[in-house]
N, C-alpha and C. Protein backbone atom coordinates (compact mmCIF):
# COMPACT_ATOMS: atom_id res chain seq x y z
N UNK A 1 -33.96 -21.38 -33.62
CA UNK A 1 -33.94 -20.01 -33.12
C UNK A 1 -32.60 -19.35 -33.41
N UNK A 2 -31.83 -19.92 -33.50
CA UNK A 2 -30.38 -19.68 -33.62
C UNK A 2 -29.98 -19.11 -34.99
N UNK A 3 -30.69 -19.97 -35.74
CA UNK A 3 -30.42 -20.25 -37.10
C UNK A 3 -31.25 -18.76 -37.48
N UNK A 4 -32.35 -18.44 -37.18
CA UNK A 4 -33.05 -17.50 -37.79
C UNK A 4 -32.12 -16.32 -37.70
N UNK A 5 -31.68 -15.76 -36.60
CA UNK A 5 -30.56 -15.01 -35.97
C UNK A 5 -29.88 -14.68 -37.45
N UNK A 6 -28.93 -15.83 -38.00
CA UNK A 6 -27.97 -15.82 -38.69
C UNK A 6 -28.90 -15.17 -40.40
N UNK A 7 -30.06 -15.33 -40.46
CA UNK A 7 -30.29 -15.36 -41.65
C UNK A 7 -30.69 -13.18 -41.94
N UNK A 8 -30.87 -12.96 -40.38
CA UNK A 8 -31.05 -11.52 -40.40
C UNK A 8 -29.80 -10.97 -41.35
N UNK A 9 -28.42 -11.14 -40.76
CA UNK A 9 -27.65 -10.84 -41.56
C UNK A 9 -26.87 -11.58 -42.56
N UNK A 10 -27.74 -12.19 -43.46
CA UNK A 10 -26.62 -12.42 -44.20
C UNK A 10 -26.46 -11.26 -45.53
N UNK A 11 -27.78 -10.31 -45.69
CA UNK A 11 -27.59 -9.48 -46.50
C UNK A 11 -25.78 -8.19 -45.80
N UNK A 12 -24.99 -8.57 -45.91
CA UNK A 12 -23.94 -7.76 -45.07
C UNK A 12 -23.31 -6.62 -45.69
N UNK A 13 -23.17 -5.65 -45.34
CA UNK A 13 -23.03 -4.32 -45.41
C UNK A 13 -21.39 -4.87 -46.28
N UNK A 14 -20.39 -3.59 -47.29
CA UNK A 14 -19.34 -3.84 -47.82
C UNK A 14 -18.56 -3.56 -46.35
N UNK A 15 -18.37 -2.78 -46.03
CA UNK A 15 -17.42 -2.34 -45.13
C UNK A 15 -17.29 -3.03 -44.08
N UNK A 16 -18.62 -3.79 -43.30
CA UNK A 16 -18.06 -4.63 -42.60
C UNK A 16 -18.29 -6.14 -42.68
N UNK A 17 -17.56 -6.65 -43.47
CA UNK A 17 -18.10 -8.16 -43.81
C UNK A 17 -18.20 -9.44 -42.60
N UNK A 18 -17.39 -8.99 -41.40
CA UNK A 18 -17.25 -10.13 -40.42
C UNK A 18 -18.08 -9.64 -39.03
N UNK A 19 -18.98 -8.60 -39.18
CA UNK A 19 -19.45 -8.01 -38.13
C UNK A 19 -20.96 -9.22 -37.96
N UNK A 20 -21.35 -9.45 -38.93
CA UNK A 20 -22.52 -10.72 -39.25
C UNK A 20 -22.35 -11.95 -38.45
N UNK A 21 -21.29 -12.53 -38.77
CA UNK A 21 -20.46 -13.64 -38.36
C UNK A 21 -19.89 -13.69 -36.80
N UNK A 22 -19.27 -12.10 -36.45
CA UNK A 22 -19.28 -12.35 -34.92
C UNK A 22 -19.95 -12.36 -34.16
N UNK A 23 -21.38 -10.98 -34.91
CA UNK A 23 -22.23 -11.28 -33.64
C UNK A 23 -23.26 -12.64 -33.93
N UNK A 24 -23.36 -12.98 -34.71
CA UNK A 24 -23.83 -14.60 -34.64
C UNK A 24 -23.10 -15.75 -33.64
N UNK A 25 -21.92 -15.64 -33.59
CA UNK A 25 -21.36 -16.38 -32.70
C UNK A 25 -21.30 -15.93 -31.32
N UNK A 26 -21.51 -14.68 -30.78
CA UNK A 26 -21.40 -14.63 -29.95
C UNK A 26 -22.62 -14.59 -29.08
N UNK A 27 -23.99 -14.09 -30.31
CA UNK A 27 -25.09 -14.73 -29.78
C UNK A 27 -25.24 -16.17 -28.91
N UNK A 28 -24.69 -16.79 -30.30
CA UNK A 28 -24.71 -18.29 -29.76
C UNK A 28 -24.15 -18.92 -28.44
N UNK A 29 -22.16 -18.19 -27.95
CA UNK A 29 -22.26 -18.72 -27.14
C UNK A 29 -22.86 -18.16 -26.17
N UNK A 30 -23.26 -16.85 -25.90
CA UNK A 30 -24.29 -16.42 -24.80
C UNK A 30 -25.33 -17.24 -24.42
N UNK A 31 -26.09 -17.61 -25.02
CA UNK A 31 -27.29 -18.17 -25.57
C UNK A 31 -26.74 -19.68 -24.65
N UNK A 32 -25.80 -20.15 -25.14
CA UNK A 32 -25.18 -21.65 -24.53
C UNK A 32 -24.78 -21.32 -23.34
N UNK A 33 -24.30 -20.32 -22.95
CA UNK A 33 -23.45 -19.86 -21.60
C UNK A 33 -24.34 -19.87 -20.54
N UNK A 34 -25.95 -19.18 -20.73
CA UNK A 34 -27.18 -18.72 -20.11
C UNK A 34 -27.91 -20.64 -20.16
N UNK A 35 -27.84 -20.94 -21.07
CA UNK A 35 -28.13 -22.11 -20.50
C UNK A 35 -27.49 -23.36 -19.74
N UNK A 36 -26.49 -22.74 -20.16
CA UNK A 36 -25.29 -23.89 -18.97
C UNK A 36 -25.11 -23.36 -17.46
N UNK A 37 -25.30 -22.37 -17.55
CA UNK A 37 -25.28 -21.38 -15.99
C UNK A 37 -26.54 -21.65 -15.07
N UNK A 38 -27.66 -21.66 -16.39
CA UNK A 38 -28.92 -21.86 -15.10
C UNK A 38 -28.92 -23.89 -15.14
N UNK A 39 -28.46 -24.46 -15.69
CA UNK A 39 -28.35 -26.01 -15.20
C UNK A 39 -27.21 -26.36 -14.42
N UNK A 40 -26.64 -25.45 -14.28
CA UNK A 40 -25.39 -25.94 -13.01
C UNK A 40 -25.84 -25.18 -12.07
N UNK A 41 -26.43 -24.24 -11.66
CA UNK A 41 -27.34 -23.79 -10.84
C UNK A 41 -28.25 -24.23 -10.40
N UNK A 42 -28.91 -25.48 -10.95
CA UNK A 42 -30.22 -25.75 -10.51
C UNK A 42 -29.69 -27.03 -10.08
N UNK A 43 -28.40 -28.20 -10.84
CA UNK A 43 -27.72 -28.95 -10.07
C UNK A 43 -26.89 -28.60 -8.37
N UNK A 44 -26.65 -27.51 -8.15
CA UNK A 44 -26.10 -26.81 -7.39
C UNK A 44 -26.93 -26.87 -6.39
N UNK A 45 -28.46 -26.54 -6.15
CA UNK A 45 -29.36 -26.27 -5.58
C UNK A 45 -29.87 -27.60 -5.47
N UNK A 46 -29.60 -28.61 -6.31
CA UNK A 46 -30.12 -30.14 -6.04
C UNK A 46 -29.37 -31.41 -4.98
N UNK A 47 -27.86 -30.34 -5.13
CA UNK A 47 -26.95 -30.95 -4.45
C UNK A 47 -27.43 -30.46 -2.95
N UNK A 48 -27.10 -29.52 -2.89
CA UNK A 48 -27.12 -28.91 -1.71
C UNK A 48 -28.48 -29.24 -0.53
N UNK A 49 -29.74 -29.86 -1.78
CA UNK A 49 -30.62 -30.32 -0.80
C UNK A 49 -30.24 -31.83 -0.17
N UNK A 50 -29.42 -32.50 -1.11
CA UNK A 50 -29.37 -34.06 -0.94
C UNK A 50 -28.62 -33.78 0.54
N UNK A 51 -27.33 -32.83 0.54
CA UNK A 51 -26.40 -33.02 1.05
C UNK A 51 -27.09 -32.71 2.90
């Protein structure tokens, strides 16, 4: 899914050659951020029942 992302732009405009490249990465770490947020959240909520 990630990968497809990247292939939208690789046709890249002259003027901005690194605009492709950032928002690919920043897709990505969003993408990682949203899934690390809802698994420490759901550990969070697992703790809190044990406890």
């Amino acid at each position: 899914m990630l990968f497809e992302a990247q292939s939208i732009y690789e046709p890249r405009p002259k003027n901005s050659p690194r605009f492709g490249e950032f928002f690919y990465l920043h897709a990505k770490f969003l993408y990682f951020f949203t899934i690390t947020s809802r698994f420490i959240t759901q550990n969070a909520l697992l703790l809190t029942k044990l406890i």
